[in-house]
N, C-alpha and C. Protein backbone atom coordinates (compact mmCIF):
# COMPACT_ATOMS: atom_id res chain seq x y z
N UNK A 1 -134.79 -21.30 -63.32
CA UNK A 1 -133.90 -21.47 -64.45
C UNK A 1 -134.13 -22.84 -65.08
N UNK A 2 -134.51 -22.79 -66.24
CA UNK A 2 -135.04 -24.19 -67.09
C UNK A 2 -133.36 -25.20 -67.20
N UNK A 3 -133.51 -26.54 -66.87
CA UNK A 3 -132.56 -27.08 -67.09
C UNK A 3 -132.23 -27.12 -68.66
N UNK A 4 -130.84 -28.16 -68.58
CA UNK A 4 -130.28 -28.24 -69.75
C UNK A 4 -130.71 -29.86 -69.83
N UNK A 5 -130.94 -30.47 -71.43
CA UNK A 5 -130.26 -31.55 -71.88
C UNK A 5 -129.57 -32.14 -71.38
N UNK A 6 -129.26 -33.10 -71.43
CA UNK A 6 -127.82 -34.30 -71.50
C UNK A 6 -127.69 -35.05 -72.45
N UNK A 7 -127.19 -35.18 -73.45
CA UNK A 7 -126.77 -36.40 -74.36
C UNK A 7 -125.32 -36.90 -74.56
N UNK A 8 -125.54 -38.32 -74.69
CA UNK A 8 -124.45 -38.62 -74.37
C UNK A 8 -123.87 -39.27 -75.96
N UNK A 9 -122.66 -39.20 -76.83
CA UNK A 9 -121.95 -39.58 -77.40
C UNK A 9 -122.10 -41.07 -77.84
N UNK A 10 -122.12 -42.23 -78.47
CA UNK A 10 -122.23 -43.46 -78.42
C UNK A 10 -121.03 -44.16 -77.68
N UNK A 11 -119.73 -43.31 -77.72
CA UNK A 11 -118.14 -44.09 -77.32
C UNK A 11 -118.47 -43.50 -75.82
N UNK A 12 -118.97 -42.17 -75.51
CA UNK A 12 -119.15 -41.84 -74.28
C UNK A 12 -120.04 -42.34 -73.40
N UNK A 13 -121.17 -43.41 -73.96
CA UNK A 13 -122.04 -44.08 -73.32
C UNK A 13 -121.65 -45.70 -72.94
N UNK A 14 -120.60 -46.21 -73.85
CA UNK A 14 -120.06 -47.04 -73.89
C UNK A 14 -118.86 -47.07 -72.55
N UNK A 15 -118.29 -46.25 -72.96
CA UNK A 15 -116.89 -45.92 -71.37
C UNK A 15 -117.85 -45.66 -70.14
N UNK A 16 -118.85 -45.39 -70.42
CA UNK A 16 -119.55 -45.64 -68.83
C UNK A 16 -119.86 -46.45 -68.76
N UNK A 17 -120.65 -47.57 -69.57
CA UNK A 17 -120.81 -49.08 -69.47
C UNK A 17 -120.01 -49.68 -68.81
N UNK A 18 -118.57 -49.14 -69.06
CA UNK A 18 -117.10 -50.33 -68.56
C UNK A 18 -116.49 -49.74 -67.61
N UNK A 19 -117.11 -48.86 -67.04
CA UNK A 19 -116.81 -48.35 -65.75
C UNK A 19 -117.46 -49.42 -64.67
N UNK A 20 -116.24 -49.55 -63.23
CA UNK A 20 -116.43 -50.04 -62.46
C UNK A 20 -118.16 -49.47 -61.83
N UNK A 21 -119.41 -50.33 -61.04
CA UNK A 21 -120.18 -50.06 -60.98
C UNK A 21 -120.15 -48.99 -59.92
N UNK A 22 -119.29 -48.57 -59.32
CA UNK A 22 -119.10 -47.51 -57.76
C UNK A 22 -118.50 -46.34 -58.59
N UNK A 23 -118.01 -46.65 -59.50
CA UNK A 23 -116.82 -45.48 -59.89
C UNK A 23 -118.11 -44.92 -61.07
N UNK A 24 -118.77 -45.53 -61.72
CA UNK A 24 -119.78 -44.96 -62.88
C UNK A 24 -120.89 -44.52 -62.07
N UNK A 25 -121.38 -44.89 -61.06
CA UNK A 25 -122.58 -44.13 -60.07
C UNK A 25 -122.35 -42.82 -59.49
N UNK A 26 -120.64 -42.91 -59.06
CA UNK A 26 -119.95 -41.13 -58.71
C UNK A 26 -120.39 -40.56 -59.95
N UNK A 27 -119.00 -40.73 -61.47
CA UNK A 27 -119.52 -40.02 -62.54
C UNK A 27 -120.76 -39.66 -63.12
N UNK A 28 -121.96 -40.78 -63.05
CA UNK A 28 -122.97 -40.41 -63.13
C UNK A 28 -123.89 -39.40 -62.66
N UNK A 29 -123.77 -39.42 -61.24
CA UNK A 29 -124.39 -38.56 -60.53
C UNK A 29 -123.83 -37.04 -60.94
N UNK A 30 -122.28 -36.91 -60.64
CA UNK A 30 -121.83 -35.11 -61.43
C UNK A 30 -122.52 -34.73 -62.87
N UNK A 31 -122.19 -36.23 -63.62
CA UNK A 31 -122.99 -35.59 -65.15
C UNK A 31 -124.15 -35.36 -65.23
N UNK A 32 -124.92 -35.71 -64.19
CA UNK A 32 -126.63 -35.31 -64.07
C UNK A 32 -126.63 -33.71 -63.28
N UNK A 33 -125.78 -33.21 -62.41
CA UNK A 33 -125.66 -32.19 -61.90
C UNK A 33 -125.60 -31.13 -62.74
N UNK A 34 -124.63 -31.52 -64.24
CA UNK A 34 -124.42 -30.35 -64.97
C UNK A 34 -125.93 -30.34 -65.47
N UNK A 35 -127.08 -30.85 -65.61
CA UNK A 35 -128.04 -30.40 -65.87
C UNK A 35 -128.65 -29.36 -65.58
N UNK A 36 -128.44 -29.08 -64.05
CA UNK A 36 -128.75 -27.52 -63.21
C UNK A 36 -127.61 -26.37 -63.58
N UNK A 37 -126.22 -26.74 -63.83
CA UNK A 37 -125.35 -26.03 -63.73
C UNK A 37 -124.40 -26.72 -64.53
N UNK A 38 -124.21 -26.31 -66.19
CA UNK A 38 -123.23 -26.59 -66.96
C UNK A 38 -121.71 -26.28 -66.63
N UNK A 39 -121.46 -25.34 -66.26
CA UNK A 39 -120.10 -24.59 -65.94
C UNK A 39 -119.89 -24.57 -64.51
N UNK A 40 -120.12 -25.90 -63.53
CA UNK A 40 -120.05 -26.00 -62.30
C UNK A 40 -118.53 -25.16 -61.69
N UNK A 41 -118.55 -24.86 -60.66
CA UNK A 41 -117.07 -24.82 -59.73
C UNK A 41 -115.91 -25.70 -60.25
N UNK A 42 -114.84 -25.41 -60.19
CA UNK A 42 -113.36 -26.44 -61.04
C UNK A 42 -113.78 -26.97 -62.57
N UNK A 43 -115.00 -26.85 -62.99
CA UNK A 43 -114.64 -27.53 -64.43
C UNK A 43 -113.68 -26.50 -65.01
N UNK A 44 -113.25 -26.64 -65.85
CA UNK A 44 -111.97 -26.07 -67.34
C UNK A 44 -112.38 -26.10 -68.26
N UNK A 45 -112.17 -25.02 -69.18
CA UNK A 45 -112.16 -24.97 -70.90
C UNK A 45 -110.84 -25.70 -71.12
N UNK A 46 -111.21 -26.55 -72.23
CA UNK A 46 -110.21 -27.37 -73.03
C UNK A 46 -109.48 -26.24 -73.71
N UNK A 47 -108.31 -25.77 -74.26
CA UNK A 47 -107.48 -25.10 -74.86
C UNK A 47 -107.57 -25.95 -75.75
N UNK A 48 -107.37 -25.62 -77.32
CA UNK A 48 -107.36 -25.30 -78.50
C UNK A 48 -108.47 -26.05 -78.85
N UNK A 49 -109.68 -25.73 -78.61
CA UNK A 49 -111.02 -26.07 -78.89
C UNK A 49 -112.18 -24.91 -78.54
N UNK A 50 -113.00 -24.51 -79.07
CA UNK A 50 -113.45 -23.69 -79.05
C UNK A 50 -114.77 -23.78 -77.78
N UNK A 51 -115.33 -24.90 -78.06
CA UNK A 51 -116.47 -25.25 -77.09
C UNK A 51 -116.29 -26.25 -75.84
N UNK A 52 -115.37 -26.99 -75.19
CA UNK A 52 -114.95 -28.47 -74.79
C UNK A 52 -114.89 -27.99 -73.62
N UNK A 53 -115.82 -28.83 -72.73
CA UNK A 53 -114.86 -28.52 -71.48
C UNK A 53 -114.98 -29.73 -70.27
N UNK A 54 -114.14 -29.67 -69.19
CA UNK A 54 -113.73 -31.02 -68.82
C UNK A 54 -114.35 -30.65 -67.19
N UNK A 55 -114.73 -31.85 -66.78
CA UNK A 55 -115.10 -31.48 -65.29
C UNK A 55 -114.26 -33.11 -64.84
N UNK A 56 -113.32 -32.72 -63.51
CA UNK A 56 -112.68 -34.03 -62.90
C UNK A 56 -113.73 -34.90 -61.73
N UNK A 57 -113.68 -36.36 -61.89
CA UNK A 57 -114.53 -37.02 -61.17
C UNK A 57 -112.93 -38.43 -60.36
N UNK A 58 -112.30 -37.54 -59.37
CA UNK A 58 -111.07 -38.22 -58.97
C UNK A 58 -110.27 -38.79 -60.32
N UNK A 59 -109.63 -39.59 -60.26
CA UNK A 59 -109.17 -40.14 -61.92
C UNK A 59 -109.84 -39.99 -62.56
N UNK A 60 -110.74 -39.67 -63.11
CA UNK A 60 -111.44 -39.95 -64.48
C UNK A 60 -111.87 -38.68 -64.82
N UNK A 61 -112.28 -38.46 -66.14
CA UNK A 61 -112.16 -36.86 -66.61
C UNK A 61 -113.89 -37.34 -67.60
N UNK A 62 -114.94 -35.94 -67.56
CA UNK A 62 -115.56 -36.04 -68.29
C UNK A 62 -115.52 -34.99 -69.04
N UNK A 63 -115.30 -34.82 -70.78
CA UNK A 63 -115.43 -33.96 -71.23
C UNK A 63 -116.51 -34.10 -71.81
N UNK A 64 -117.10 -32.56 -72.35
CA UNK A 64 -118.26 -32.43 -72.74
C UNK A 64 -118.32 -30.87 -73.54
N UNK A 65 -119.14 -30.43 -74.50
CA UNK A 65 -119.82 -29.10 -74.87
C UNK A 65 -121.00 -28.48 -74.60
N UNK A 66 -121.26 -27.37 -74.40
CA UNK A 66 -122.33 -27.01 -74.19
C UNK A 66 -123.18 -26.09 -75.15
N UNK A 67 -124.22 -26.43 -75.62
CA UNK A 67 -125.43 -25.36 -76.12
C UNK A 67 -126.12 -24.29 -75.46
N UNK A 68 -125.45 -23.43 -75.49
CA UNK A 68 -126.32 -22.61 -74.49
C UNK A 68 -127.86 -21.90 -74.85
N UNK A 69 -127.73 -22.12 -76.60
CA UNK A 69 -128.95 -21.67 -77.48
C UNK A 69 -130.11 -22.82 -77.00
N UNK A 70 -129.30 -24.20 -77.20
CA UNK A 70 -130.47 -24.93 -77.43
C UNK A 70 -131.00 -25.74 -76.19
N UNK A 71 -130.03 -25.25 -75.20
CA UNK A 71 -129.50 -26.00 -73.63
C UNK A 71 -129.24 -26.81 -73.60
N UNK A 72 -128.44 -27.37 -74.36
CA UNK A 72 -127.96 -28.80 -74.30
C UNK A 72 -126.31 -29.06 -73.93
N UNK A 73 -126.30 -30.14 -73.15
CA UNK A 73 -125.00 -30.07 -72.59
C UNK A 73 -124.48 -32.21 -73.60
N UNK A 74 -123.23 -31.76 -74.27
CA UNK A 74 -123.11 -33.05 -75.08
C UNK A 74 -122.03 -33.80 -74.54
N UNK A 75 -122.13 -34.88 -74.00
CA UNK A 75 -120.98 -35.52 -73.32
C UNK A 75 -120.42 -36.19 -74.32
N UNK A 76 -119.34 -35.89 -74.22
CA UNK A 76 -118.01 -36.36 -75.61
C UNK A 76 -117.20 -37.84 -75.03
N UNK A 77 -116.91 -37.61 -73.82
CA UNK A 77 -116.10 -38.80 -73.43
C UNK A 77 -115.99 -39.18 -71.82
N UNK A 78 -115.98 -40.36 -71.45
CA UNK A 78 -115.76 -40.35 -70.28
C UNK A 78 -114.55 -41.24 -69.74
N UNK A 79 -113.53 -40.54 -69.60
CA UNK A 79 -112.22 -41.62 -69.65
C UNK A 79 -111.33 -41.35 -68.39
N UNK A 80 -110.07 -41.86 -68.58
CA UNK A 80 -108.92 -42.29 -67.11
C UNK A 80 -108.70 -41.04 -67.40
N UNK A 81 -107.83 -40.06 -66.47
CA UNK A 81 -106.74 -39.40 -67.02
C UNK A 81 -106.01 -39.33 -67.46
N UNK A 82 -105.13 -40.47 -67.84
CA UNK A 82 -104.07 -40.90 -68.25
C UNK A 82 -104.19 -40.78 -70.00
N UNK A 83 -105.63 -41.49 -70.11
CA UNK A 83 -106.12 -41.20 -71.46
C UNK A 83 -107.14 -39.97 -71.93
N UNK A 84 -107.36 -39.19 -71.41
CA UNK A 84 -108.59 -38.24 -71.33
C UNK A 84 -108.29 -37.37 -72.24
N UNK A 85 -106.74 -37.01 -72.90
CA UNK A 85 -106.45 -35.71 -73.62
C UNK A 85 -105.46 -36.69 -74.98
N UNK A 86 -105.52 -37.59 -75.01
CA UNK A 86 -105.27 -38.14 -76.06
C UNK A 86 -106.05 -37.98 -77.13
């Protein structure tokens, strides 16, 4: 099965920048996983969005869309929970 893409957002490349360096090496590593497997185990569709969907990395939430035409998986944001659905 041919992988997918990853691209990342400019604000979504940025919030990983300012992630603690232990806490952005976890997130990192899951967002490279969805490369084999976009729609892993526990991720969620965002409700009232058509394409969005969120995978949890302990506190921190990554949302993202997926291409399934073009295989590309687009990381939208990588934030706290607290702020993730704002």
């Amino acid at each position: 099965m041919p992988e997918y893409a990853i691209v990342f957002a400019r604000s979504a490349r940025k919030e990983l920048q300012a992630l603690d360096p232990t806490i952005a090496r976890r997130v990192l590593r899951r967002i490279e996983s969805l490369a084999m497997a976009p729609r892993p185990p526990g991720c969620k569709k965002l409700k009232g969005s058509d394409n969005l969907w969120r995978i949890r990395i302990g506190d921190w939430r990554v949302i993202y869309s997926i291409d399934d035409g073009k295989r590309l998986v687009d990381i939208s944001a990588v934030r706290h929970r607290r702020d993730a659905y704002r």
